[in-house]
C-alpha atoms as a PDB file:
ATOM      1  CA  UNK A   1      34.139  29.810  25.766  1.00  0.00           C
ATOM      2  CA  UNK A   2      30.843  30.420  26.281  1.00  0.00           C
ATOM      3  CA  UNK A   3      28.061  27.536  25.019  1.00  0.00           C
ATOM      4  CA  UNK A   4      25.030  29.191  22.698  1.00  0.00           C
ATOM      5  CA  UNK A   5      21.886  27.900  21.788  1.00  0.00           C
ATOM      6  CA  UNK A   6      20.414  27.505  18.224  1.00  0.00           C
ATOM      7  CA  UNK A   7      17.254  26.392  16.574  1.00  0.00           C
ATOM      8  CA  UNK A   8      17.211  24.880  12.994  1.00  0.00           C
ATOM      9  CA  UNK A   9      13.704  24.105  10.687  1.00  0.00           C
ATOM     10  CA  UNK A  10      13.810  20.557   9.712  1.00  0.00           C
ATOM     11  CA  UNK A  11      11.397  18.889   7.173  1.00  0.00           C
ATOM     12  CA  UNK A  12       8.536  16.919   9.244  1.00  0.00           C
ATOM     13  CA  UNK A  13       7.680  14.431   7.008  1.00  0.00           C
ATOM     14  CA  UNK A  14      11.049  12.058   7.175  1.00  0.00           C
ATOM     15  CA  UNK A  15      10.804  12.124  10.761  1.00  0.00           C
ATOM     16  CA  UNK A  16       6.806  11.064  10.235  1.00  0.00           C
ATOM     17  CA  UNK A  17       8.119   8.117   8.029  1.00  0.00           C
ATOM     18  CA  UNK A  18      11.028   7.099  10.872  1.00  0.00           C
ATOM     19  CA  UNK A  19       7.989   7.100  13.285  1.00  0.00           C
ATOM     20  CA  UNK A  20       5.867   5.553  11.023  1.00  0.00           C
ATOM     21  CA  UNK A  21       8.717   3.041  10.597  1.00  0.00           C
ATOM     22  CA  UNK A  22       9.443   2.315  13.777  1.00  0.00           C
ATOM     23  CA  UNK A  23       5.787   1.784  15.239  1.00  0.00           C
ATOM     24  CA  UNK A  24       4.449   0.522  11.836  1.00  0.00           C
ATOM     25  CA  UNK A  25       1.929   2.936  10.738  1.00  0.00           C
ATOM     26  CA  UNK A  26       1.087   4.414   7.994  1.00  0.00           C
ATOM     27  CA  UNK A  27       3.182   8.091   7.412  1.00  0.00           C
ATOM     28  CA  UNK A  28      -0.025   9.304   6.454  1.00  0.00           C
ATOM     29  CA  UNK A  29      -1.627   8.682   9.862  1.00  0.00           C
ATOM     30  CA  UNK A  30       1.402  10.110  12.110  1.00  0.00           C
ATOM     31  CA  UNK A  31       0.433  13.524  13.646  1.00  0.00           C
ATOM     32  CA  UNK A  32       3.869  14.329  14.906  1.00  0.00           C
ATOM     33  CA  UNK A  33       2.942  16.797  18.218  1.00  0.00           C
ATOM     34  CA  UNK A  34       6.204  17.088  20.471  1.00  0.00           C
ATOM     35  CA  UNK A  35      10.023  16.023  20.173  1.00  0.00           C
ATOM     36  CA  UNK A  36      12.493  16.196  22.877  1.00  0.00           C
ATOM     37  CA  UNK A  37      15.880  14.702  23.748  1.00  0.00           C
ATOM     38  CA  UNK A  38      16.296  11.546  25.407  1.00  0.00           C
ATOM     39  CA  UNK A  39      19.956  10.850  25.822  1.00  0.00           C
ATOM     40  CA  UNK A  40      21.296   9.767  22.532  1.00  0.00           C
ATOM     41  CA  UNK A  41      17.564   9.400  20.665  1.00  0.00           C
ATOM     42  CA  UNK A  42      14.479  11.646  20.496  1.00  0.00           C
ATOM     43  CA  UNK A  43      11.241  11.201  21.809  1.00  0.00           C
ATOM     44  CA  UNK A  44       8.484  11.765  19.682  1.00  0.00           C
ATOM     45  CA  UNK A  45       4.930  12.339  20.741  1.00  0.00           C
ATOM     46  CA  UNK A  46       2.544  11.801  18.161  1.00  0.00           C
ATOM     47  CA  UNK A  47      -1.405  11.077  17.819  1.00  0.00           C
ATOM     48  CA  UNK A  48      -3.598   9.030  14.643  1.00  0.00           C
ATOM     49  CA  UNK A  49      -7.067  10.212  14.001  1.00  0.00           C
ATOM     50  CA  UNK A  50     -10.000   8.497  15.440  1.00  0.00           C
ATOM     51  CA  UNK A  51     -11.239   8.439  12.148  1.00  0.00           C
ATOM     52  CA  UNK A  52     -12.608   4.736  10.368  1.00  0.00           C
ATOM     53  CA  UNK A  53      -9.343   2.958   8.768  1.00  0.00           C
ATOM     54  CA  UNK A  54      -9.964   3.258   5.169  1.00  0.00           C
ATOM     55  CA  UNK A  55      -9.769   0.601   2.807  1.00  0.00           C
ATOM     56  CA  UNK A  56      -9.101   0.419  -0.530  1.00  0.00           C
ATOM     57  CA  UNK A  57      -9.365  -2.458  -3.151  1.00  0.00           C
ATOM     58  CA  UNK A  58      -5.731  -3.355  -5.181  1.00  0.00           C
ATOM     59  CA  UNK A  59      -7.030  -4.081  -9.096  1.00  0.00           C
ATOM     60  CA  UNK A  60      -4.095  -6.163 -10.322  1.00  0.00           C
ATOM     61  CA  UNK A  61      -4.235  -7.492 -14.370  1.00  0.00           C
ATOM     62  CA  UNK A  62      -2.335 -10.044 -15.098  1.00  0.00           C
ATOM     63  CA  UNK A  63      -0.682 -10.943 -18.425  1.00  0.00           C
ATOM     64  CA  UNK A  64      -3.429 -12.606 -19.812  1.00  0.00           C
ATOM     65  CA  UNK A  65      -6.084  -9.902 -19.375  1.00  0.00           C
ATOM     66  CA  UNK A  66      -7.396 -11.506 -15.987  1.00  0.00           C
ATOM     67  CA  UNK A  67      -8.114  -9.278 -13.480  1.00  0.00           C
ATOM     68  CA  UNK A  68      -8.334  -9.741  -9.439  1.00  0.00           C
ATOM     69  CA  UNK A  69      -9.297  -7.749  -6.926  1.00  0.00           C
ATOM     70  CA  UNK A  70      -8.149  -8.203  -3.053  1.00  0.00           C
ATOM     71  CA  UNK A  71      -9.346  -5.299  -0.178  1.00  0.00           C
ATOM     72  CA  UNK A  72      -6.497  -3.835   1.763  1.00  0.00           C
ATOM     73  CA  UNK A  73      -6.403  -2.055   5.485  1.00  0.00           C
ATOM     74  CA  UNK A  74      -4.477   1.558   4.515  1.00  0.00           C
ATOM     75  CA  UNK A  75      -4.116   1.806   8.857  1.00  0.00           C
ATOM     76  CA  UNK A  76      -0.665   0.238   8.308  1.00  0.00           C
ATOM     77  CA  UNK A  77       1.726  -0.329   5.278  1.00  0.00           C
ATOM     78  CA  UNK A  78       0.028  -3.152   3.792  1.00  0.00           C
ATOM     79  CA  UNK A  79       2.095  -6.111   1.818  1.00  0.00           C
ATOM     80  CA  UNK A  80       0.960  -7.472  -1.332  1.00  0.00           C
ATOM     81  CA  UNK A  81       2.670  -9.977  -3.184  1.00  0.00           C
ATOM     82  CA  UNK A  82       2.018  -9.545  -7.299  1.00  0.00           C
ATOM     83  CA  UNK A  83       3.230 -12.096  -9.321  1.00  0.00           C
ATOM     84  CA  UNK A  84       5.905 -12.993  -7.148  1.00  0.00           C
ATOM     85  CA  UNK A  85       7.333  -8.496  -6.710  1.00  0.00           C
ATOM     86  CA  UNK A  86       6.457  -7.825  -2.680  1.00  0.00           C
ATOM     87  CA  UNK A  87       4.969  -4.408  -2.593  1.00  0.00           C
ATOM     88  CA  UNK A  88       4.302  -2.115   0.443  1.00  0.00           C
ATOM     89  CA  UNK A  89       0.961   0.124  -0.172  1.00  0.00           C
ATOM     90  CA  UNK A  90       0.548   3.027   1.952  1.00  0.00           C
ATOM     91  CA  UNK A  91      -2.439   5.075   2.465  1.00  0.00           C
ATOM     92  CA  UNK A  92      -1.371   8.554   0.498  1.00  0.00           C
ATOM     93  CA  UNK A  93      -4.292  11.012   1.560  1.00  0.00           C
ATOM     94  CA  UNK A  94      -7.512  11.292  -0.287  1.00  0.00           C
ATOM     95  CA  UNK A  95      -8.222  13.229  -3.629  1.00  0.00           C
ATOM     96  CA  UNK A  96      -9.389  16.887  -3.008  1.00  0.00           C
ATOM     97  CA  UNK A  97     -12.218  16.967  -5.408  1.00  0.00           C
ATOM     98  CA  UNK A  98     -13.681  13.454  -5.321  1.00  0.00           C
ATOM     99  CA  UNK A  99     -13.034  11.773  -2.192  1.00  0.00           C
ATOM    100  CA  UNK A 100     -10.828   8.817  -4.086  1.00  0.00           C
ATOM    101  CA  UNK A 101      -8.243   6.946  -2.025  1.00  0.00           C
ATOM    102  CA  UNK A 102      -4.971   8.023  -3.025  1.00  0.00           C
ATOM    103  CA  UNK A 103      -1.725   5.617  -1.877  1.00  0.00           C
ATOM    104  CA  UNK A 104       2.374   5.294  -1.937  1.00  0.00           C
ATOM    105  CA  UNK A 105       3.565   2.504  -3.730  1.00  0.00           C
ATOM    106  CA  UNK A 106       7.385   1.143  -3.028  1.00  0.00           C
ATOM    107  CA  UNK A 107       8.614  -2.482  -4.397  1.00  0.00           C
ATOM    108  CA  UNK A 108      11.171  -4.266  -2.846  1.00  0.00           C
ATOM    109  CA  UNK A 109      14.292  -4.978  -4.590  1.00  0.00           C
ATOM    110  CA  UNK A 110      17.036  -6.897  -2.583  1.00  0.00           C
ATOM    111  CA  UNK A 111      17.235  -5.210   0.934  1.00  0.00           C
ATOM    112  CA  UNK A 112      15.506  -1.464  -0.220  1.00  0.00           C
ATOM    113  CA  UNK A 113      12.311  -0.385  -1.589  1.00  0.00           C
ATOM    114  CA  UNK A 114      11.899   1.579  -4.675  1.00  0.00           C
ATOM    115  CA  UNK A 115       9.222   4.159  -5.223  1.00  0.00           C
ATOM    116  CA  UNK A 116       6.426   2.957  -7.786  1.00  0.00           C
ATOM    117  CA  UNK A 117       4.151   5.720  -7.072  1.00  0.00           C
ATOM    118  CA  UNK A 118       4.711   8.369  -4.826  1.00  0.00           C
ATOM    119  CA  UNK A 119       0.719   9.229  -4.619  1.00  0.00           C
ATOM    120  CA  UNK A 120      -1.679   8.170  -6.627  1.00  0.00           C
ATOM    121  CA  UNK A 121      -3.958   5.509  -7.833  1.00  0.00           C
ATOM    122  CA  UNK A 122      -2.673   3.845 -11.172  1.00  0.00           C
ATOM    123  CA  UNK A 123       0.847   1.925 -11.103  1.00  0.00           C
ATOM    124  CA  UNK A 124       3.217  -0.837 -13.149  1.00  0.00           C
ATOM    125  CA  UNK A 125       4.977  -3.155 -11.887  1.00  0.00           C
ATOM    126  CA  UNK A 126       7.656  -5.381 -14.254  1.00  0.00           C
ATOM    127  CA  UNK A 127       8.141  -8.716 -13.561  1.00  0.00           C
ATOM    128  CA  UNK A 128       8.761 -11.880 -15.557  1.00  0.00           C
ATOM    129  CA  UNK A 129       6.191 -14.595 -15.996  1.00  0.00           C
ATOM    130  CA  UNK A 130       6.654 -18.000 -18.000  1.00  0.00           C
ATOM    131  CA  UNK A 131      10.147 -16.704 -18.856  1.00  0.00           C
ATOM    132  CA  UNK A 132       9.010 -13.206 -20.342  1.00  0.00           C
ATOM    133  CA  UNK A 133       9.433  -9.602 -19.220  1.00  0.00           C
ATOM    134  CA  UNK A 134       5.548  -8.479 -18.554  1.00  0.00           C
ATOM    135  CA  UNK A 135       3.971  -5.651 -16.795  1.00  0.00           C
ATOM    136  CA  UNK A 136       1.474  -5.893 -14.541  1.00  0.00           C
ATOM    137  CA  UNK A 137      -0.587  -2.903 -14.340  1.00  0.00           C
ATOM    138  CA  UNK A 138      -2.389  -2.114 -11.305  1.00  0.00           C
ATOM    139  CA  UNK A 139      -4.989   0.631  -9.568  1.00  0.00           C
ATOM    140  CA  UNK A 140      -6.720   0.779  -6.158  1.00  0.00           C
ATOM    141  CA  UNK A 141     -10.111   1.668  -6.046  1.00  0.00           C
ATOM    142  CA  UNK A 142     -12.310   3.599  -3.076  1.00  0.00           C
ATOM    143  CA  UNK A 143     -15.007   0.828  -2.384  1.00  0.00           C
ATOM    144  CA  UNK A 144     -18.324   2.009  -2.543  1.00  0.00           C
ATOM    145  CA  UNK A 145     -20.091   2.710   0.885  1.00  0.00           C
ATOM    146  CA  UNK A 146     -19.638  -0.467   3.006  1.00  0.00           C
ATOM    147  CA  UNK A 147     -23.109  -0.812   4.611  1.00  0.00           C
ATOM    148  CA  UNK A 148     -24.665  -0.775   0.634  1.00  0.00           C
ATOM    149  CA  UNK A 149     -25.266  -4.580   0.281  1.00  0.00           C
ATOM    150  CA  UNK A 150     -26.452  -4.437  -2.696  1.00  0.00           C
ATOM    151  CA  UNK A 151     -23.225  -2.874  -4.234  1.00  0.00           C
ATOM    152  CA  UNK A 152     -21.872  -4.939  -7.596  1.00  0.00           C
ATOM    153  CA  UNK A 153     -18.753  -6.587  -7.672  1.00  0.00           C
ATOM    154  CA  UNK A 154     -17.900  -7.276 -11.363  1.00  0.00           C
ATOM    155  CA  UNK A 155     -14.620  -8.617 -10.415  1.00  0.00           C
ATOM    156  CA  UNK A 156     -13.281 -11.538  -8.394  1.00  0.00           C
ATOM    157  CA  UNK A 157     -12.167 -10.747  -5.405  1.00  0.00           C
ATOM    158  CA  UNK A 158      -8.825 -12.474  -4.213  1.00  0.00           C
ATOM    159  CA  UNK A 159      -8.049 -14.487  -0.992  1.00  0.00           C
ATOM    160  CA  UNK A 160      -4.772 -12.541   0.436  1.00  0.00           C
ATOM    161  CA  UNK A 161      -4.119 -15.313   2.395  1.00  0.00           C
ATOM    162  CA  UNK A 162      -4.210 -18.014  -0.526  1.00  0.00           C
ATOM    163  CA  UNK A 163      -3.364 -15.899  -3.138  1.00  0.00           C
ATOM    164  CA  UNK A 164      -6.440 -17.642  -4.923  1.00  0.00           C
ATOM    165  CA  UNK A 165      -9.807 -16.660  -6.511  1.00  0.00           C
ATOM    166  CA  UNK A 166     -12.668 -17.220  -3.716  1.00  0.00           C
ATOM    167  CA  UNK A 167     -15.395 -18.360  -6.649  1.00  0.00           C
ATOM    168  CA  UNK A 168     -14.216 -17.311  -9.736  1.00  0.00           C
ATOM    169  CA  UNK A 169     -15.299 -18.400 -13.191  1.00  0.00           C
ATOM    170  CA  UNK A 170     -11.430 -18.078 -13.862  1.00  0.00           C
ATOM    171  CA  UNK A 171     -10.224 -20.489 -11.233  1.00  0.00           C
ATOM    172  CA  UNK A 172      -9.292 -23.288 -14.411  1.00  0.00           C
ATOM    173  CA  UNK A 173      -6.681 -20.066 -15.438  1.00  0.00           C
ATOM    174  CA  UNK A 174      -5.471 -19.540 -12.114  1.00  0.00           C
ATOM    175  CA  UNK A 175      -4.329 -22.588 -11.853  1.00  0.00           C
ATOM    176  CA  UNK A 176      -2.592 -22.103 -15.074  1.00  0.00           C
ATOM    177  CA  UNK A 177      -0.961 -19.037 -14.559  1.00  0.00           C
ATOM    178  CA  UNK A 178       0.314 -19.407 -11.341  1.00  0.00           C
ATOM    179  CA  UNK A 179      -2.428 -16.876  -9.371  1.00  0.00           C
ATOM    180  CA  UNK A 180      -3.231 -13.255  -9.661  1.00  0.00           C
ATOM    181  CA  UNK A 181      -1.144 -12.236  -6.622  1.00  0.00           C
ATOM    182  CA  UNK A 182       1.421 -14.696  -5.957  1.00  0.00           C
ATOM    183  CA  UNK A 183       2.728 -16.464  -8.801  1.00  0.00           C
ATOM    184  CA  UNK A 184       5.492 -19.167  -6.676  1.00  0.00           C
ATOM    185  CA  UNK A 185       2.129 -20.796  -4.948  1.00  0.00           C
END
């Protein structure tokens, strides 16, 4: 019996988010250009624009009304630990008509991740803090244009290594409630 050749159409974007898994980029970024067969896996040629690495800044409230603010790199999934829920931020595109930062959202639960917000800028996250069920609503926000100096930050900004305020007037409460973005410190 004679051996024929097909072709079948498969989605692109899981096979951007294996690649994207694999070398630790952000989907978003993966330009998938060639696949071939390798044996048992496939090789995948792909490029990432040579475009600046946009940054965005996660706006987290906490249950007592405090807010906290803490810039993430979108070049790679970026981790961010609120109130003790790990989520992975991804850089989502950017909104048509007014340039926003848009991002993915997934929380971890045991071993998987769970979608919070599949693109987007405005997400929940439900957690329990002093023994209650909360939720902590957060946002990202497109910083203004970094070489402006003399743009206003109304907000603290948060350490992401510390977890802490870096000269707040709120530091007395974060000591009280545990920290904006990690709660176990």
């Amino acid at each position: 019996m004679a051996r024929g050749s097909d072709t079948a159409r498969l989605p692109l974007e899981p096979l951007r988010r294996q690649v994207a898994d694999a070398t630790g980029r952000s989907a978003s970024f993966i330009d998938v250009t060639g696949v071939e067969v390798d044996g048992n896996a496939l090789e995948v040629t792909f490029q990432t624009p040579d475009e600046d690495v946009p940054v965005a800044d996660v706006v987290v409230e906490g249950p007592n009304g405090r807010t906290g603010t803490t810039p993430v790199r979108l070049d790679t999934p970026s981790g961010v630990n609120v109130f003790g829920e790990l989520l992975r931020i991804e850089y989502a595109g950017r909104d048509a008509e007014t340039d926003e930062i848009l991002v993915s959202v997934d929380q971890q639960v045991g071993d998987d991740w769970r979608t919070l917000l599949g693109c987007g800028q405005m997400w929940a996250v439900q957690t329990s803090h002093r023994g209650e069920d909360v939720t902590i609503t957060c946002h990202v926000e497109t910083p203004s244009d970094p070489d402006d100096e003399n743009g206003d930050t109304a907000e603290s900004e948060i350490d992401p290594a510390s977890g802490s305020d870096a000269g707040s007037d709120a530091d007395a409460d974060a000591a009280d409630d545990g920290g904006l973005l990690d709660l176990d410190r």
